[in-house]
C-alpha atoms as a PDB file:
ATOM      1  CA  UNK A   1     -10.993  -2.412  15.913  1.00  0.00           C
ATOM      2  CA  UNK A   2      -8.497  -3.692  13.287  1.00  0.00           C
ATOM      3  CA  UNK A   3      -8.998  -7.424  12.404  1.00  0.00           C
ATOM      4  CA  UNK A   4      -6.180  -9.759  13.465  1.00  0.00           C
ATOM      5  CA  UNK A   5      -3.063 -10.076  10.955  1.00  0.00           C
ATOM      6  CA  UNK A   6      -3.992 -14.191  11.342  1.00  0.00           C
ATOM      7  CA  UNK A   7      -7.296 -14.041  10.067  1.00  0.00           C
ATOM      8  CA  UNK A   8      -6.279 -11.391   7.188  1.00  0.00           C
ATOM      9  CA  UNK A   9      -3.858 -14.033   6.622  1.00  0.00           C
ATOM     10  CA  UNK A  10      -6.916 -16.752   6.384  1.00  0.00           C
ATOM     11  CA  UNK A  11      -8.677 -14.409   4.011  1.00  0.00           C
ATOM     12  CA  UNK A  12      -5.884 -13.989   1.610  1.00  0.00           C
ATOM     13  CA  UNK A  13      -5.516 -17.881   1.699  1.00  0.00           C
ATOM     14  CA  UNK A  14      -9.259 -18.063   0.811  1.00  0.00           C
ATOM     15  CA  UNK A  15      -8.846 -15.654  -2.046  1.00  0.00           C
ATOM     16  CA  UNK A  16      -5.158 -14.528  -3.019  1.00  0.00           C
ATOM     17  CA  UNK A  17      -6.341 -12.495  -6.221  1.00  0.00           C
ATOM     18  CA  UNK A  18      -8.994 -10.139  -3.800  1.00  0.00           C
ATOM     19  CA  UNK A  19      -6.659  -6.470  -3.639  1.00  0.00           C
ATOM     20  CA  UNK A  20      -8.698  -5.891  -0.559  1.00  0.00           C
ATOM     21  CA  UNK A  21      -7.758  -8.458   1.327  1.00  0.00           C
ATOM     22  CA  UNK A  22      -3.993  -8.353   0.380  1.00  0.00           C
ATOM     23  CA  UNK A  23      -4.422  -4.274   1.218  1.00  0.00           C
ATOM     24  CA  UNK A  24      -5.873  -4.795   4.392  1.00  0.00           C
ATOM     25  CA  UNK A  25      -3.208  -7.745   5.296  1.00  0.00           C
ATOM     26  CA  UNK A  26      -0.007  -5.525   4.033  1.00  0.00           C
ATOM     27  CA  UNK A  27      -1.428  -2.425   5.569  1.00  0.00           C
ATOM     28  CA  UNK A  28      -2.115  -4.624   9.375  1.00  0.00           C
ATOM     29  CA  UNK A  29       1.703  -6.044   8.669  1.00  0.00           C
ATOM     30  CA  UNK A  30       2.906  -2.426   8.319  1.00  0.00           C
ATOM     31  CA  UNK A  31       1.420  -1.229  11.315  1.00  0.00           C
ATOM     32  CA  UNK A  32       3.260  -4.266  13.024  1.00  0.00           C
ATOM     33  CA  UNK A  33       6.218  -2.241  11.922  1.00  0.00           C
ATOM     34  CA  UNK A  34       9.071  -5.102  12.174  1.00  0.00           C
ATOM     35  CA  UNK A  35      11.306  -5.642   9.586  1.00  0.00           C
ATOM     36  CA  UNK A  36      10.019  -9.389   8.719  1.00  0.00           C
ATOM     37  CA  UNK A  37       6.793  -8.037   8.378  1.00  0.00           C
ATOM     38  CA  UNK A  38       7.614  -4.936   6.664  1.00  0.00           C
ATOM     39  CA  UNK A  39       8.894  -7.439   4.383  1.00  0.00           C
ATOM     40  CA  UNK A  40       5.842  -9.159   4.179  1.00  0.00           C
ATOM     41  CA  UNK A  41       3.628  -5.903   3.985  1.00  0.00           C
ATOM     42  CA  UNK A  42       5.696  -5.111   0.692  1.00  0.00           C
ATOM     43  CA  UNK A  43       5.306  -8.319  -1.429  1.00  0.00           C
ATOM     44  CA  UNK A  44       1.215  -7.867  -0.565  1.00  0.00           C
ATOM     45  CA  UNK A  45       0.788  -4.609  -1.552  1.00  0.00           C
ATOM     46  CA  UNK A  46       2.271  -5.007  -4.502  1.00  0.00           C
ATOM     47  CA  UNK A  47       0.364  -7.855  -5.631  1.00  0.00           C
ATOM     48  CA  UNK A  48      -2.767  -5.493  -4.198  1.00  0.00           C
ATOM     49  CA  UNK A  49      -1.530  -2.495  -6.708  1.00  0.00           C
ATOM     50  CA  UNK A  50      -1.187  -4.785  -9.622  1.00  0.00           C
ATOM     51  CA  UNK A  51      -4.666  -6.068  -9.066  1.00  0.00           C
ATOM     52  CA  UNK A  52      -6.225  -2.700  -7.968  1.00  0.00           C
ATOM     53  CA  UNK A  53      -4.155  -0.195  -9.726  1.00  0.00           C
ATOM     54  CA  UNK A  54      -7.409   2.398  -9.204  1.00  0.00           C
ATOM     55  CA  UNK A  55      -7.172   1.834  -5.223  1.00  0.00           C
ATOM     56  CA  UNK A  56      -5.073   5.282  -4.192  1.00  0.00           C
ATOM     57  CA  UNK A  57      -4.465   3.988  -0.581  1.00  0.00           C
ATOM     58  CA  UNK A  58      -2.051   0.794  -1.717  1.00  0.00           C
ATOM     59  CA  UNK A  59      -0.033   3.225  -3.021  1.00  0.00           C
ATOM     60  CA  UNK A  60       0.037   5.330  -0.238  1.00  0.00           C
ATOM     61  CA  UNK A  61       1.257   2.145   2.412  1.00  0.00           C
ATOM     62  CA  UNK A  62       3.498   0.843  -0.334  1.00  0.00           C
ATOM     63  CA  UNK A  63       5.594   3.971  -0.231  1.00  0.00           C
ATOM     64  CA  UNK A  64       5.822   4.255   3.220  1.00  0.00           C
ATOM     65  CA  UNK A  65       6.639   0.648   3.475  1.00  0.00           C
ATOM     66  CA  UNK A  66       9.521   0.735   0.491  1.00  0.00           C
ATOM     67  CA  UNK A  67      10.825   3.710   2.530  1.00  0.00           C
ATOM     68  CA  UNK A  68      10.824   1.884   5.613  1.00  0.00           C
ATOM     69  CA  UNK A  69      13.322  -0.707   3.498  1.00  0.00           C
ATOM     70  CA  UNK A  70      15.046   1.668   2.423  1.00  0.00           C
ATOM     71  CA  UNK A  71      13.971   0.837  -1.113  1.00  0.00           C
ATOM     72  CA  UNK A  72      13.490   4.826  -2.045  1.00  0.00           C
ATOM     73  CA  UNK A  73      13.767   4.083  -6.099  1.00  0.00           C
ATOM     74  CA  UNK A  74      11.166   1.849  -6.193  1.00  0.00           C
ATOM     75  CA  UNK A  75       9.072   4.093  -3.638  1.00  0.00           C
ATOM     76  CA  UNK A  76       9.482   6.981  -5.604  1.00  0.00           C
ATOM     77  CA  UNK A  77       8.381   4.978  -8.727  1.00  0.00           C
ATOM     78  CA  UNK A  78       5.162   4.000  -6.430  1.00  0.00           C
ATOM     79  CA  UNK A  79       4.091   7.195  -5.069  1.00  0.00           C
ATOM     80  CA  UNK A  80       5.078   8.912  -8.902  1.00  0.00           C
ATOM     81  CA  UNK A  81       2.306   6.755 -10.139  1.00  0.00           C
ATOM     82  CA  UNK A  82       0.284   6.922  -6.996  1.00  0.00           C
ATOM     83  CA  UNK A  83       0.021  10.936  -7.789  1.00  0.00           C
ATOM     84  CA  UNK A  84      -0.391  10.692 -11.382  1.00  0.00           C
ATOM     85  CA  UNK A  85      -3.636   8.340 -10.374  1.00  0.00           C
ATOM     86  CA  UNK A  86      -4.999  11.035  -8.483  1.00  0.00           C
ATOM     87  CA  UNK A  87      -6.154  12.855 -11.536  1.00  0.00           C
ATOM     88  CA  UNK A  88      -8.208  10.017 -12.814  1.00  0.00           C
ATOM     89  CA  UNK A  89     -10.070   9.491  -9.338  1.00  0.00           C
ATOM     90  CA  UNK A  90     -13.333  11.160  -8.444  1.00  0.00           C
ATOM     91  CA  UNK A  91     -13.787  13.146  -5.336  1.00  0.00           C
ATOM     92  CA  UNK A  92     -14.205  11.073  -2.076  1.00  0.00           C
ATOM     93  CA  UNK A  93     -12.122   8.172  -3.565  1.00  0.00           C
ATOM     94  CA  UNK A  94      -9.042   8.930  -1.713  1.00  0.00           C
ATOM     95  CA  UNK A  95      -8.205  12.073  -3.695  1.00  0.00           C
ATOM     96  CA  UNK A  96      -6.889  13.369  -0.629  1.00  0.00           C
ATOM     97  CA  UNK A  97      -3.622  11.147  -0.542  1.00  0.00           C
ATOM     98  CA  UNK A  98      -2.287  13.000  -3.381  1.00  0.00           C
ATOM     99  CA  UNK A  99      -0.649  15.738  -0.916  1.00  0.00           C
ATOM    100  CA  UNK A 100       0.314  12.925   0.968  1.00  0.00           C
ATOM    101  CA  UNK A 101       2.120  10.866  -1.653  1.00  0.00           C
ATOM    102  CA  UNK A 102       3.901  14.432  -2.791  1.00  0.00           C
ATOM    103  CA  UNK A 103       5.103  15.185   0.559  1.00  0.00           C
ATOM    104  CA  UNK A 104       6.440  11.677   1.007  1.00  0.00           C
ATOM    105  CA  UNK A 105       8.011  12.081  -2.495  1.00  0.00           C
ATOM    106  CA  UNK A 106       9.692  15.123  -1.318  1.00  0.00           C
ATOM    107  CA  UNK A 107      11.210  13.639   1.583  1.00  0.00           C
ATOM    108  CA  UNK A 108      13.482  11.271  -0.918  1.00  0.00           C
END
């Protein structure tokens, strides 16, 4: 069962430099789906990337939620970098999202 977006909020207020927190808090806001929290979702993950640049998934929910703005430049620039990652990660670590990130990058 996913953890409440209140007390991901409470754990990113604890610690606002852990990526996983800010993932799992911008990934929980996504799911939420409304456009203030899309919002939201955005300005985590990106602070999640730039922390965790090795974490595949962020980049993953990042693009999805920049093309849910309809910010498709900066989610191409995302999910470009998101695949070129995907080279540099063993497999198990979330190789798999690289066919995901190239289909959403085909659908911009």
């Amino acid at each position: 069962m996913p953890m409440p977006i209140e007390k991901l909020r409470k754990l990113v207020a604890i610690d606002q430099d852990d990526p996983l927190s800010l993932f799992a808090l911008g990934q929980a806001l996504f799911q939420d789906g409304g456009p203030e929290s899309l919002s939201e979702a955005a300005e985590h993950l990106t602070a999640a990337n730039k922390k965790a640049p090795e974490h595949l998934a962020t980049y993953h929910i990042l693009g999805q939620v920049l093309i849910k703005l309809n910010r498709n430049d900066q989610a191409r620039s995302v999910l470009t970098a998101g695949c070129q990652r995907v080279g540099d990660i063993g497999e198990g670590k979330g190789r798999d999202l690289g066919p995901a990130m190239e289909n959403l990058l085909k659908g911009l």
